[in-house]
Protein backbone atom coordinates (compact mmCIF):
# COMPACT_ATOMS: atom_id res chain seq x y z
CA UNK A 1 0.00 0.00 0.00
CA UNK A 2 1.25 3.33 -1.35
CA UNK A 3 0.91 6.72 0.53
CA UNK A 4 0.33 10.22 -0.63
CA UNK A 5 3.03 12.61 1.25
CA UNK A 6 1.36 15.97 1.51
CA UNK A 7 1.98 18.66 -0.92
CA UNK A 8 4.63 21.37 0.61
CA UNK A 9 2.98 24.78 1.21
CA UNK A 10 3.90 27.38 -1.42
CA UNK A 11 4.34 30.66 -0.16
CA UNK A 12 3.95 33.86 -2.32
CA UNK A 13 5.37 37.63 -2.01
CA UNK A 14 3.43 39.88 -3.15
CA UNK A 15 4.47 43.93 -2.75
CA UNK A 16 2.69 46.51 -1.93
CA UNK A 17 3.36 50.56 -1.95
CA UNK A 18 4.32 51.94 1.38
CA UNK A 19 3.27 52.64 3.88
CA UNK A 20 0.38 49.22 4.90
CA UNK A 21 -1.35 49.71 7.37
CA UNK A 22 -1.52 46.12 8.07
CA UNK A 23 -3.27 46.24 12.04
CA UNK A 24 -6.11 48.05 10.27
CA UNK A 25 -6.85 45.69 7.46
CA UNK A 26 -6.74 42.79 10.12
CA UNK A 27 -9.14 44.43 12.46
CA UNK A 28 -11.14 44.89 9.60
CA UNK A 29 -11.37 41.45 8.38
CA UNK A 30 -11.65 40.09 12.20
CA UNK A 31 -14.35 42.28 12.91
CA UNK A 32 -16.31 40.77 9.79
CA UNK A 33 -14.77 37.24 9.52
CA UNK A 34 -17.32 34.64 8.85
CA UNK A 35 -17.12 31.82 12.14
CA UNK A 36 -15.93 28.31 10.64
CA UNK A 37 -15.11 29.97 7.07
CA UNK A 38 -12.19 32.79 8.02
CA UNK A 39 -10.26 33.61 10.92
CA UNK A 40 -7.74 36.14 11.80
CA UNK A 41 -5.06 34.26 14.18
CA UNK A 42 -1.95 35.11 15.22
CA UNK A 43 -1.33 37.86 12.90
CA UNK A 44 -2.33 36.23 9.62
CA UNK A 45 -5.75 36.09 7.76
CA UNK A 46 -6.51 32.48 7.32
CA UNK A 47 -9.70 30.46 5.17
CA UNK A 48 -10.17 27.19 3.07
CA UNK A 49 -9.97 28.19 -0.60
CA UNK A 50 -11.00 26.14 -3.93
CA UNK A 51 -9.73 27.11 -7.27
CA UNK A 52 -10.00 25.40 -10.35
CA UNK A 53 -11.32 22.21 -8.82
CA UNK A 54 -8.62 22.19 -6.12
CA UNK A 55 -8.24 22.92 -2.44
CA UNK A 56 -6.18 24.21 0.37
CA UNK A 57 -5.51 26.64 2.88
CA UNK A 58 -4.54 30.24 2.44
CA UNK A 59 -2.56 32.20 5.60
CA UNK A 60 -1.18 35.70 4.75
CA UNK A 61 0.72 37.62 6.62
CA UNK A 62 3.01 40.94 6.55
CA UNK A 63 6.54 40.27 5.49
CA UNK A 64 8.58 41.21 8.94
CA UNK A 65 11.28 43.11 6.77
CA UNK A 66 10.16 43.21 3.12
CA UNK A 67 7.28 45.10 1.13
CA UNK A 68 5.08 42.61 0.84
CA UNK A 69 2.38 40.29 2.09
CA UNK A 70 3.71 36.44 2.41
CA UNK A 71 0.29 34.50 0.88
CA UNK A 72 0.77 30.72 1.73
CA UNK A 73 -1.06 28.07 -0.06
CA UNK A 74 -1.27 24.45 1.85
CA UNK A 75 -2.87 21.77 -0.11
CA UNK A 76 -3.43 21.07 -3.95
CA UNK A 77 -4.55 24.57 -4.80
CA UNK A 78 -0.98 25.69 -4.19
CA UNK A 79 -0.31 24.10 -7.90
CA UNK A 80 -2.48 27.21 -8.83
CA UNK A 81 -0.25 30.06 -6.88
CA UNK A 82 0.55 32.02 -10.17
CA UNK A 83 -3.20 32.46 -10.88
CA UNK A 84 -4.04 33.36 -6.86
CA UNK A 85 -1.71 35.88 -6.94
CA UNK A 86 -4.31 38.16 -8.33
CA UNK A 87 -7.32 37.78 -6.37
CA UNK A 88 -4.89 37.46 -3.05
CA UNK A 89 -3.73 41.23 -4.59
CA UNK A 90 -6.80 42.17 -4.78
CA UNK A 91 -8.44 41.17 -1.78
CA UNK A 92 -5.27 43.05 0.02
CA UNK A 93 -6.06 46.41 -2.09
CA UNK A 94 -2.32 45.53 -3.16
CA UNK A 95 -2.62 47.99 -6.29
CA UNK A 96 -3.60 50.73 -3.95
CA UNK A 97 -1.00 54.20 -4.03
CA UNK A 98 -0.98 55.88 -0.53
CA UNK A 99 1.19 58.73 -2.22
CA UNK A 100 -1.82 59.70 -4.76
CA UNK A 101 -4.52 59.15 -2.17
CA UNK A 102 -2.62 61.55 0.17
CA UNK A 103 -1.76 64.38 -1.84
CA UNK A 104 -5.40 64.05 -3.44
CA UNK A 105 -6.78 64.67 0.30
CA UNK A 106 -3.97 66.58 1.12
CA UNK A 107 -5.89 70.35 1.15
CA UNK A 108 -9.89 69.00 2.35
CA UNK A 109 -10.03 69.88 6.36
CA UNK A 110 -11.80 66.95 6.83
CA UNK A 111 -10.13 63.77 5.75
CA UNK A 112 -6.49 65.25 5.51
CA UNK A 113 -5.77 64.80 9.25
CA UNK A 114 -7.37 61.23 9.00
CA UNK A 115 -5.28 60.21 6.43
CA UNK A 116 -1.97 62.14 8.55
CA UNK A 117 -3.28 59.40 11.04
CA UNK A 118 -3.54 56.25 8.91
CA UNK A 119 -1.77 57.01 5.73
CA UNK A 120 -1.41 53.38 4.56
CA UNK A 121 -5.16 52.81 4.96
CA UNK A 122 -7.02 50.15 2.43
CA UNK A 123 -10.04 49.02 1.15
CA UNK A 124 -10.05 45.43 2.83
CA UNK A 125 -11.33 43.04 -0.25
CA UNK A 126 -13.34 40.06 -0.23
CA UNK A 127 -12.40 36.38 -1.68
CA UNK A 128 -16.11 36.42 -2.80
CA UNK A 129 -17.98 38.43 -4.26
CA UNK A 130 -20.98 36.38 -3.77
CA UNK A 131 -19.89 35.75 -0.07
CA UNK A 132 -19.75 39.48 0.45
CA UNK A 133 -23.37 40.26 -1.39
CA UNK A 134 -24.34 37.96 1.36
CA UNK A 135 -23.15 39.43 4.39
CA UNK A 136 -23.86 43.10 2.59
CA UNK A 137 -27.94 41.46 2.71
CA UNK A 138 -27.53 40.25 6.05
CA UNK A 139 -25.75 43.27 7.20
CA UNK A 140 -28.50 45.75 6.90
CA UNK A 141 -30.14 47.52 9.20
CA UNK A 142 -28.19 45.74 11.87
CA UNK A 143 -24.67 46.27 13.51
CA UNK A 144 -21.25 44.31 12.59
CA UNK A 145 -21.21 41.99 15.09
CA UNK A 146 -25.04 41.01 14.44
CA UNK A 147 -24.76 40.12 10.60
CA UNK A 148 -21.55 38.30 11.97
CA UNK A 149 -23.46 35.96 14.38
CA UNK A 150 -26.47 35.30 11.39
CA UNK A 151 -23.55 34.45 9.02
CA UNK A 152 -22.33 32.07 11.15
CA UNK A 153 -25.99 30.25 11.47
CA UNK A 154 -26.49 30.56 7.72
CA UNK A 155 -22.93 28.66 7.66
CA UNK A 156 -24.13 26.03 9.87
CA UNK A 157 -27.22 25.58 7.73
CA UNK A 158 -26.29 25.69 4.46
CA UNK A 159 -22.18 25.37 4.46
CA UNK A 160 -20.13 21.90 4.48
CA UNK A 161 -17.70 21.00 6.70
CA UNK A 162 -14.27 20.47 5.65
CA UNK A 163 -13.32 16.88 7.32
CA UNK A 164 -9.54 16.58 8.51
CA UNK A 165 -8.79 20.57 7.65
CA UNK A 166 -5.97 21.38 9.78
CA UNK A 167 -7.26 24.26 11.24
CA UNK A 168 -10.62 23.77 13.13
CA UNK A 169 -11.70 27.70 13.18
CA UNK A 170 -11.79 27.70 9.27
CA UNK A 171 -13.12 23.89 8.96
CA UNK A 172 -16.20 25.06 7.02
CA UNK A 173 -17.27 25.82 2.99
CA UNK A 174 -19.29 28.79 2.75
CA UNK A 175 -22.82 28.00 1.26
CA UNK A 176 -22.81 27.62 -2.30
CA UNK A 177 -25.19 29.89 -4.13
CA UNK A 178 -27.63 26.59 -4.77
CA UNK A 179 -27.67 25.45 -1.67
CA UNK A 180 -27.74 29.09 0.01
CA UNK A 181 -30.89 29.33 -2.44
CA UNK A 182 -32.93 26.31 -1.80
CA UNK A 183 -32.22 25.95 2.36
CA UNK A 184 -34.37 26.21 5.19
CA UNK A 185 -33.85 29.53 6.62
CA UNK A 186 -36.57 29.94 9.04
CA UNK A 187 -35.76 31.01 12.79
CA UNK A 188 -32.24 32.12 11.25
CA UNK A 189 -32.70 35.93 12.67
CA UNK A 190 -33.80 37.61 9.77
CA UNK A 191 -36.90 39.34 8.92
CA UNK A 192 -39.11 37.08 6.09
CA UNK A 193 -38.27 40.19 3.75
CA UNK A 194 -34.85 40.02 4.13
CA UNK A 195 -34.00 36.48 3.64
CA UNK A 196 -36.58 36.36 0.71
CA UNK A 197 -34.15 39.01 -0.74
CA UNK A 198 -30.87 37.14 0.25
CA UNK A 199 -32.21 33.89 -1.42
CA UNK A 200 -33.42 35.81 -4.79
CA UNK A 201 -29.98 37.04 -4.94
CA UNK A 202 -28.71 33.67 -3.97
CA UNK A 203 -30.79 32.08 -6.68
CA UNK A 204 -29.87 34.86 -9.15
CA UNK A 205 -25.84 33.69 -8.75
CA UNK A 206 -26.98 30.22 -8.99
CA UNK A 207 -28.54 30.27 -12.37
CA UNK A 208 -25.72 32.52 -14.17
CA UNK A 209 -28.10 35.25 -14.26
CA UNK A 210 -25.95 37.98 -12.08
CA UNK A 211 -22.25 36.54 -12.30
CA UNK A 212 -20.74 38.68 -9.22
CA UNK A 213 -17.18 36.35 -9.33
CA UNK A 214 -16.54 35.71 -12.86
CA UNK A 215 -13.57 38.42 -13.54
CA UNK A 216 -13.61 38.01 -16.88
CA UNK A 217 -16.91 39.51 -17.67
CA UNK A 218 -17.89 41.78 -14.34
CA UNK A 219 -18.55 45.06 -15.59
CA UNK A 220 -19.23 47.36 -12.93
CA UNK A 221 -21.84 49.74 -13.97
CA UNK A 222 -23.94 46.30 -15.55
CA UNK A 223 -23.55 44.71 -12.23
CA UNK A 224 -24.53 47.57 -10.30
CA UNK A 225 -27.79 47.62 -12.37
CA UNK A 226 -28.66 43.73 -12.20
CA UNK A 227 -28.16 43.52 -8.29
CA UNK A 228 -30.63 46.79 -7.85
CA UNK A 229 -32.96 45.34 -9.93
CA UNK A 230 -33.65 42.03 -7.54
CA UNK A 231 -35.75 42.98 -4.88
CA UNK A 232 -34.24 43.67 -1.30
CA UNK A 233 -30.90 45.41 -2.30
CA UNK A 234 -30.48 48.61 -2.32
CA UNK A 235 -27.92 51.32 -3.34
CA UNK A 236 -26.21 50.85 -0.22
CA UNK A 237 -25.59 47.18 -0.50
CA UNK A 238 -24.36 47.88 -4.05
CA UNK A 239 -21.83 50.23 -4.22
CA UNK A 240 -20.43 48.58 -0.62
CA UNK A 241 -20.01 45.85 -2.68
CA UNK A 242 -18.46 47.85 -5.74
CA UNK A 243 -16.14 49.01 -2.93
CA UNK A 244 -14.48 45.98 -1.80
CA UNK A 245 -15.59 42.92 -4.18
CA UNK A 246 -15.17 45.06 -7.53
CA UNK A 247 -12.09 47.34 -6.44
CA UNK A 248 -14.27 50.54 -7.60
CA UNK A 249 -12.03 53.09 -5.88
CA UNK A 250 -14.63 55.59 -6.06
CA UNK A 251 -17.45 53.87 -4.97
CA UNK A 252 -19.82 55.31 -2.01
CA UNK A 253 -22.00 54.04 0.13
CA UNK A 254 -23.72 57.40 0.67
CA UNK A 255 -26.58 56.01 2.57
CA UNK A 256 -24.39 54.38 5.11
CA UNK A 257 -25.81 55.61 8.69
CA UNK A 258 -21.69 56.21 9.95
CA UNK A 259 -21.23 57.88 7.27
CA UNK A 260 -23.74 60.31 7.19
CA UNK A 261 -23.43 60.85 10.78
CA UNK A 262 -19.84 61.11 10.25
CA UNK A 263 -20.34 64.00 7.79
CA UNK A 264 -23.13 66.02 9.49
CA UNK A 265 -21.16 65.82 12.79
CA UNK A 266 -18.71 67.95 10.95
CA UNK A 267 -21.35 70.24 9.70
CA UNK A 268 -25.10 69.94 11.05
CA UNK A 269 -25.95 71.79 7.60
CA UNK A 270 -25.46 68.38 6.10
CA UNK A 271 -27.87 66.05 7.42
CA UNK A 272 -29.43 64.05 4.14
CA UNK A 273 -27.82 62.13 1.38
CA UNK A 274 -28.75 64.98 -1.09
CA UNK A 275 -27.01 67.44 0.99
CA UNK A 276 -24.15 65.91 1.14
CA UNK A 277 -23.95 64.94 -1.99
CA UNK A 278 -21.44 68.21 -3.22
CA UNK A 279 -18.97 67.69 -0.53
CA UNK A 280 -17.97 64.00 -1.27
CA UNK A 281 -18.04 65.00 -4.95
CA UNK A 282 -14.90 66.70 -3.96
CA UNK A 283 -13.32 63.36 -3.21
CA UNK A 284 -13.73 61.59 -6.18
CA UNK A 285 -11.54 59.86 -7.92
CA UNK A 286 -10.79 58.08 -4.52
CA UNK A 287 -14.73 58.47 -2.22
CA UNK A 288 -14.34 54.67 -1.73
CA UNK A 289 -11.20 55.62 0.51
CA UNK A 290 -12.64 58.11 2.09
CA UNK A 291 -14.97 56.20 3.26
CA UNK A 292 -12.70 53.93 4.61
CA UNK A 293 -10.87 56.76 6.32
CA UNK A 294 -14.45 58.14 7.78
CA UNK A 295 -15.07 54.23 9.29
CA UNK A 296 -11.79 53.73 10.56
CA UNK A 297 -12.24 57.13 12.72
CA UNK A 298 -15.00 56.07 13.99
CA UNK A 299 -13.83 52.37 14.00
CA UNK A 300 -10.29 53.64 16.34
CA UNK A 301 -12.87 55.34 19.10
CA UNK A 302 -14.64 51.95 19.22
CA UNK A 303 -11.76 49.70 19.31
CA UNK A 304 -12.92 48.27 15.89
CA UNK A 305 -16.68 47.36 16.56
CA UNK A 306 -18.25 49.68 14.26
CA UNK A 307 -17.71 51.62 10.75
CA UNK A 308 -18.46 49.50 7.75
């Protein structure tokens, strides 16, 4: 009888432009990691991948000297690493440049001192888009840490469990958009509404109809019009998702309650959406970043428990 050895892990470096602000992205991604599925441990973002019919483990972690994440693949799906290096970029906000984003912010009273105070600040990614359409369903109306806990039930309902995964706080498979779409959600936390809304979407993904993770053909602006056309997302859900899933560095969540209360606490003139509107014009190309900038304030006065 013949025996397998295990495949070696194959690591990855992957640079960035200084400065990272590497403690923010983690808190970011531990404040919204989905229980069983991702876990931030020891310094290092961790989850069960699949890719291309194979799977593994992905860790990654700052480099301790270099300019770069280290992105480790366990398992078969390291034999992809060349093709991962992308989506691992991406998910990391890699591409972002701290030098543009600064000097574009560099004369507005408002977010130049926040980005003084976090100048390597990015927009945290997603492995999945359709994972983070999910979480954007679950997540409205309700705080982080609440769409966190219903994520973890709809996990436990719907996702598979990953038998002999080495690491036992990312044993599980997020729900596939099928199953996601045909399961029993009842008693899950969720108004009927809501998950009526999460499993048209999920239903949506399943037939081919709104392709949210095939790169090749995502156009923004098409996507953006086939998600507001199912019923239950909004304009907030979408462009949160542009944000962080589609890397649309000007994307804004402009009904986001932080947000808003973020902006009319610096001027009480500024109370709706439409009145707003002109100042965060100002910060396009990069509003996606301010936003992040606006969270993370509030997110550093609440040790990480609110802001997007």
């Amino acid at each position: 009888m013949s025996t397998t050895a295990p495949l070696a892990a194959v690591t990855l470096e992957l640079p960035f432009k200084p400065p990272f602000d590497w403690p923010r992205v983690l808190r970011f991604f531990a404040g919204r990691a989905t229980p069983g599925v991702e876990a931030v441990e020891e310094g290092a973002y961790r989850r069960a991948i699949e890719w291309a019919g194979d799977s593994g483990t992905l860790t990654v972690r700052l480099h301790p000297k270099k300019r770069c994440i280290v992105a480790s693949l366990e398992g078969a799906v390291g034999q992809h690493a060349e093709a991962l290096a992308t989506p691992i970029g991406r998910m990391f906000d890699l591409r972002a440049d701290p030098a543009a984003i600064r000097a574009h912010f560099a004369d507005d009273p408002w977010l130049a001192p926040l980005v003084e105070a976090a100048p390597g600040l990015r927009v945290p990614g997603a492995w999945s888009g359709f994972e983070l359409v999910v979480r954007a369903i679950v997540g409205q109306q309700v705080s982080v840490k609440a769409a966190t806990t219903i994520i973890g039930r709809l996990v436990q309902r719907a996702g598979l469990r990953i038998e002999g995964h080495a690491y036992e706080s990312t044993a599980w498979r997020f729900p596939t958009p099928a199953a996601l779409a045909s399961v029993d959600l009842a008693q899950i936390g969720m108004p009927g509404k809501r998950i009526a809304a999460l499993q048209g979407f999920a239903q949506a993904v399943a037939s081919g109809a709104v392709p949210v993770d095939d790169a090749a053909i995502v156009d923004p602006v098409a996507m953006r019009a086939a998600l507001l056309a199912l019923p239950g997302i909004g304009p907030w859900t979408v462009e949160y998702v542009a944000m962080r899933a589609w890397r649309d560095a000007d994307a804004w969540p402009a009904l986001d309650l932080v947000l808003m209360q973020a902006i009319a606490a610096r001027d009480p003139a500024l109370v709706r959406p439409a009145q707003q509107r002109a100042r965060t014009e100002a910060w396009r190309p990069w509003r996606a970043y301010a936003a992040m900038h606006l969270w993370n304030e509030v997110a550093d006065r609440a040790q990480g428990a609110r802001g997007g």
